[in-house]
Protein backbone atom coordinates (compact mmCIF):
# COMPACT_ATOMS: atom_id res chain seq x y z
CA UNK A 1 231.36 -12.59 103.38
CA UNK A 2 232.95 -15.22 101.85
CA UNK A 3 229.51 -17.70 101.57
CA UNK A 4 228.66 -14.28 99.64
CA UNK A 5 231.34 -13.82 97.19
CA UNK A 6 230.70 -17.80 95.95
CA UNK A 7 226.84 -17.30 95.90
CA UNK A 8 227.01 -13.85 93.45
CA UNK A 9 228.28 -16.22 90.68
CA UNK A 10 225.72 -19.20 91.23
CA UNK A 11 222.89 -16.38 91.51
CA UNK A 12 223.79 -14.53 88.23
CA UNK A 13 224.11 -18.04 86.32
CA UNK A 14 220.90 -18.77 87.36
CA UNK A 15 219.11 -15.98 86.29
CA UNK A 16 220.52 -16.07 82.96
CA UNK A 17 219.77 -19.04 83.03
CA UNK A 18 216.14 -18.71 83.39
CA UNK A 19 215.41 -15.56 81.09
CA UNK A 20 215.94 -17.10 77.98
CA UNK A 21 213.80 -20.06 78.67
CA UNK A 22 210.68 -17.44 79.11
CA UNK A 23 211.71 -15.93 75.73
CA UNK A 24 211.59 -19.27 74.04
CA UNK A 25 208.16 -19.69 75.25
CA UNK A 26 206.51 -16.84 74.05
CA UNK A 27 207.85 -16.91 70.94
CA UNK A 28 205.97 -20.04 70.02
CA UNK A 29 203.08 -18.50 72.31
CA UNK A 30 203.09 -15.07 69.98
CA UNK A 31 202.69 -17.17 66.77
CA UNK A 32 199.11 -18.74 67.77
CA UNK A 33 195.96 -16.67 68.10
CA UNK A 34 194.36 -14.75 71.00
CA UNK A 35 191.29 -16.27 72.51
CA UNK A 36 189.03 -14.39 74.98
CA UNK A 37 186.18 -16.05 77.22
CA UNK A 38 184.05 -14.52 79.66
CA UNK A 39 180.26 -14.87 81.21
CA UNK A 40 179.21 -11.63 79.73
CA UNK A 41 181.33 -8.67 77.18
CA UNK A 42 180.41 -5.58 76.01
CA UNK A 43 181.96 -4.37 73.04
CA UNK A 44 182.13 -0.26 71.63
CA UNK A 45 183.33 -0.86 67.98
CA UNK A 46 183.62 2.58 67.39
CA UNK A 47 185.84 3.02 70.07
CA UNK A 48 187.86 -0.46 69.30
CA UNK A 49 187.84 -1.43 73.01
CA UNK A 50 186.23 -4.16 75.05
CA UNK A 51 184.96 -5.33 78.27
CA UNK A 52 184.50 -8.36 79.39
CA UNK A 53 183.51 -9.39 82.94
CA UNK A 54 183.36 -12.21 85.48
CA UNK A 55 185.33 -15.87 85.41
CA UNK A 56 187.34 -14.04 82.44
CA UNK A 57 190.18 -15.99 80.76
CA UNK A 58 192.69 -14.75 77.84
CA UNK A 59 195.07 -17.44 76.34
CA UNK A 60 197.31 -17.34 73.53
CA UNK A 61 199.48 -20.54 72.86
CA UNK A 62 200.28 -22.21 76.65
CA UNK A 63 199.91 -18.10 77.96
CA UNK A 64 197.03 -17.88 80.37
CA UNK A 65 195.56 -14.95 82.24
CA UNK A 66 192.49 -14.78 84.35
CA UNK A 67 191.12 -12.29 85.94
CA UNK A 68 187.36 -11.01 87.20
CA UNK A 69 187.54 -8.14 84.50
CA UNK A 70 189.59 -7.72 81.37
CA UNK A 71 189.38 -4.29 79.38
CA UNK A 72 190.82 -5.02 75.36
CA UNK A 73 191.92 -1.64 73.49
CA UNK A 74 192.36 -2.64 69.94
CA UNK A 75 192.65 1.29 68.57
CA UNK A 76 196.03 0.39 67.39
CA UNK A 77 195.11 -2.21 65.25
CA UNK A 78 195.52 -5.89 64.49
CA UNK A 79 198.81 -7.13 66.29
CA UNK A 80 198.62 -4.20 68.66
CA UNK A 81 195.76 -5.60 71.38
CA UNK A 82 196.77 -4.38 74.86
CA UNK A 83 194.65 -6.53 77.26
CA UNK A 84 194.23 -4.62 81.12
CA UNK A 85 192.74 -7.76 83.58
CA UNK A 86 191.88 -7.07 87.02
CA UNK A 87 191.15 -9.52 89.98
CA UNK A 88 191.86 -9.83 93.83
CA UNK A 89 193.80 -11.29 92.40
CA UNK A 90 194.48 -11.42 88.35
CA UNK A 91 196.57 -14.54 87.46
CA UNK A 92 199.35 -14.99 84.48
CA UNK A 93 200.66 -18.27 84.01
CA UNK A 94 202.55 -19.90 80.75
CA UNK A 95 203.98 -22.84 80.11
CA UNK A 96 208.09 -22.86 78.75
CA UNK A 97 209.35 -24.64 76.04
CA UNK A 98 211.31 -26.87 78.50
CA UNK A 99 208.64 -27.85 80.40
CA UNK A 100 208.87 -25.50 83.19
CA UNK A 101 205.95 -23.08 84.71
CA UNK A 102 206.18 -19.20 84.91
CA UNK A 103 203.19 -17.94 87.18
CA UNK A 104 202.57 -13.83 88.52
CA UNK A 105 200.08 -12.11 90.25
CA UNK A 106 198.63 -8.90 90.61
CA UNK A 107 195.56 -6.64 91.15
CA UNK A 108 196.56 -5.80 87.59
CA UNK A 109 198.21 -7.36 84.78
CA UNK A 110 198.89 -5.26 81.30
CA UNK A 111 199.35 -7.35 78.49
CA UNK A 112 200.85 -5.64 75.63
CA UNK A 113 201.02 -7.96 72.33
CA UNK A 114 203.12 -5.67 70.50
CA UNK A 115 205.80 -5.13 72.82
CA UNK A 116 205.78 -8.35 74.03
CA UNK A 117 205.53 -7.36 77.73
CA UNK A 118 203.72 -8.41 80.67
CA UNK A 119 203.05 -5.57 83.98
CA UNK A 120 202.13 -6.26 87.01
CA UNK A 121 200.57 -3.74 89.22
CA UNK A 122 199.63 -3.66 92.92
CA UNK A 123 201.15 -6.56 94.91
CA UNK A 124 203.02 -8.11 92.28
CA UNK A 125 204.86 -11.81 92.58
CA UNK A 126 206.51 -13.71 90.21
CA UNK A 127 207.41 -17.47 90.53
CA UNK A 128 209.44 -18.86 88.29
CA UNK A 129 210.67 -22.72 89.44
CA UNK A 130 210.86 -21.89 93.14
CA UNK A 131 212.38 -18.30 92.44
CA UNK A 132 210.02 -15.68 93.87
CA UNK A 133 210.18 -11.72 92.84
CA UNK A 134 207.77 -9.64 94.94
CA UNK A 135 207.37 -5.84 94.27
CA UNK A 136 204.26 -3.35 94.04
CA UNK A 137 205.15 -3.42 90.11
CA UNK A 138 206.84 -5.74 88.11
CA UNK A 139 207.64 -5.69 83.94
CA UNK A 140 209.14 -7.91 82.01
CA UNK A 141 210.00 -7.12 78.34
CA UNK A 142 210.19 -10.72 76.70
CA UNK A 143 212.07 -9.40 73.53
CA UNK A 144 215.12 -7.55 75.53
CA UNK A 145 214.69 -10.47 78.41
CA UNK A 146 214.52 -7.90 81.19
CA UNK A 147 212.76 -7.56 84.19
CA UNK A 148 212.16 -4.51 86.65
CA UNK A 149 210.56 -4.55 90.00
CA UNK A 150 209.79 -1.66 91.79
CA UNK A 151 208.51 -1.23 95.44
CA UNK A 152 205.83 0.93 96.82
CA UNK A 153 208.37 3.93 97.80
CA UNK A 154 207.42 4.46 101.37
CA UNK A 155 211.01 2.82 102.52
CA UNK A 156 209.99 0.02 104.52
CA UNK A 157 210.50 -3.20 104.31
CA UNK A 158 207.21 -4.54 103.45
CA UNK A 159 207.06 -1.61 100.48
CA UNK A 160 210.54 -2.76 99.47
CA UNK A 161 211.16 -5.28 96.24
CA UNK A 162 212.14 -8.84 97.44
CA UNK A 163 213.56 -11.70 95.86
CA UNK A 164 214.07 -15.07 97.13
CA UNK A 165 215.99 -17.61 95.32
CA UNK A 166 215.28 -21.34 96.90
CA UNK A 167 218.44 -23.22 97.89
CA UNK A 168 217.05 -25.95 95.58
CA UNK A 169 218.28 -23.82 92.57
CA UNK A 170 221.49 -22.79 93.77
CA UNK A 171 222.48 -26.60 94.94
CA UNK A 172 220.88 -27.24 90.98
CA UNK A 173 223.29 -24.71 89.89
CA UNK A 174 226.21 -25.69 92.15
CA UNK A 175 225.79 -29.38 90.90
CA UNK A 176 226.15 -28.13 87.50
CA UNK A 177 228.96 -26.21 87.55
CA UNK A 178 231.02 -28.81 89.63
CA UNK A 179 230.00 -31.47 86.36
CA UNK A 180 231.28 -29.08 84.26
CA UNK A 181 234.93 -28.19 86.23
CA UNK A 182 235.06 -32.28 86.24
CA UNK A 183 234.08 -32.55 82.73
CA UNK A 184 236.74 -29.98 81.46
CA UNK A 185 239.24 -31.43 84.15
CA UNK A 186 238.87 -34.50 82.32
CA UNK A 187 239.17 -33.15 79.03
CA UNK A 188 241.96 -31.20 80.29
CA UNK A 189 243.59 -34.90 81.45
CA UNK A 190 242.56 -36.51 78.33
CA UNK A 191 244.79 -33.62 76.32
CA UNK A 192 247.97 -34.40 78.22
């Protein structure tokens, strides 16, 4: 219970930790146009939507997301693009301001420009560093730097959401916060 008590704190300084390092990314991502490639599209321009199929990539700044099939609805206008890829499975990957990888997967992923938000549907994951959420569904909202993960709802373990954070990070964080008591300590010394 103890080993317990002293992880909550290293856990909960590591996750806020790593949220606002994906927020810092896709604010330099949102600022830089939408690309779209594919092997074949089909576009209804009454309708505003698009489909584009096979070896289909969308990337906007150091964002990435392939997929087999990506449907674009673009009724809401300019700025408002909500891009629904599909795979076995679809892949989201972007690259942080510091350096550092975000990757997900998911029979689906919903990319809404507006809100800012990524969803992941049907077998979601999502690795960040060696920190691993897995859920049927997964959102995160970059502008309030929240995530939800929900499981299937059956109960069981495998239908439950599971998160795994690597010891690597918590000895990273540990390592950290001992600097810092040693620093202050020695600040603290310094003042006497």
């Amino acid at each position: 219970i103890n080993m317990c008590k002293r992880l909550i704190p290293l856990l909960t300084s590591l996750s806020l930790a790593l949220s606002p390092a994906v927020v810092m990314a896709a604010k330099s991502d949102f600022k830089k146009d939408i690309e779209v490639f594919s092997e074949s599209q089909f576009l209804d321009g009454k309708n505003k939507k698009s489909i584009l199929i096979d070896n289909v990539q969308v990337t906007q700044g150091s964002l990435s997301i392939k997929a087999d099939r990506v449907e674009v609805e673009a009724g809401g206008g300019k700025g408002k693009e909500i891009f629904i890829a599909t795979g076995k499975p679809a892949v989201y990957s972007q690259t942080l301001d510091d350096g550092r990888v975000v990757e997900a997967r998911a029979f689906e992923i919903r990319y809404e420009v507006a809100n800012r938000t990524i969803s992941l549907a049907g077998d979601a994951e999502l690795n960040q560093n060696t920190s691993v959420v897995k859920g049927e569904t997964i959102v995160y909202d970059m502008e309030k730097e929240q995530l939800k993960a929900t499981g299937d709802g059956s109960g069981s373990e495998d239908g439950r959401v599971r998160t795994v954070f690597s010891l690597e990070d918590i000895e990273a964080v540990r390592d950290e916060s001992k600097a810092s008591d040693s620093t202050d300590d020695q600040q603290d010394d310094d003042n006497e």
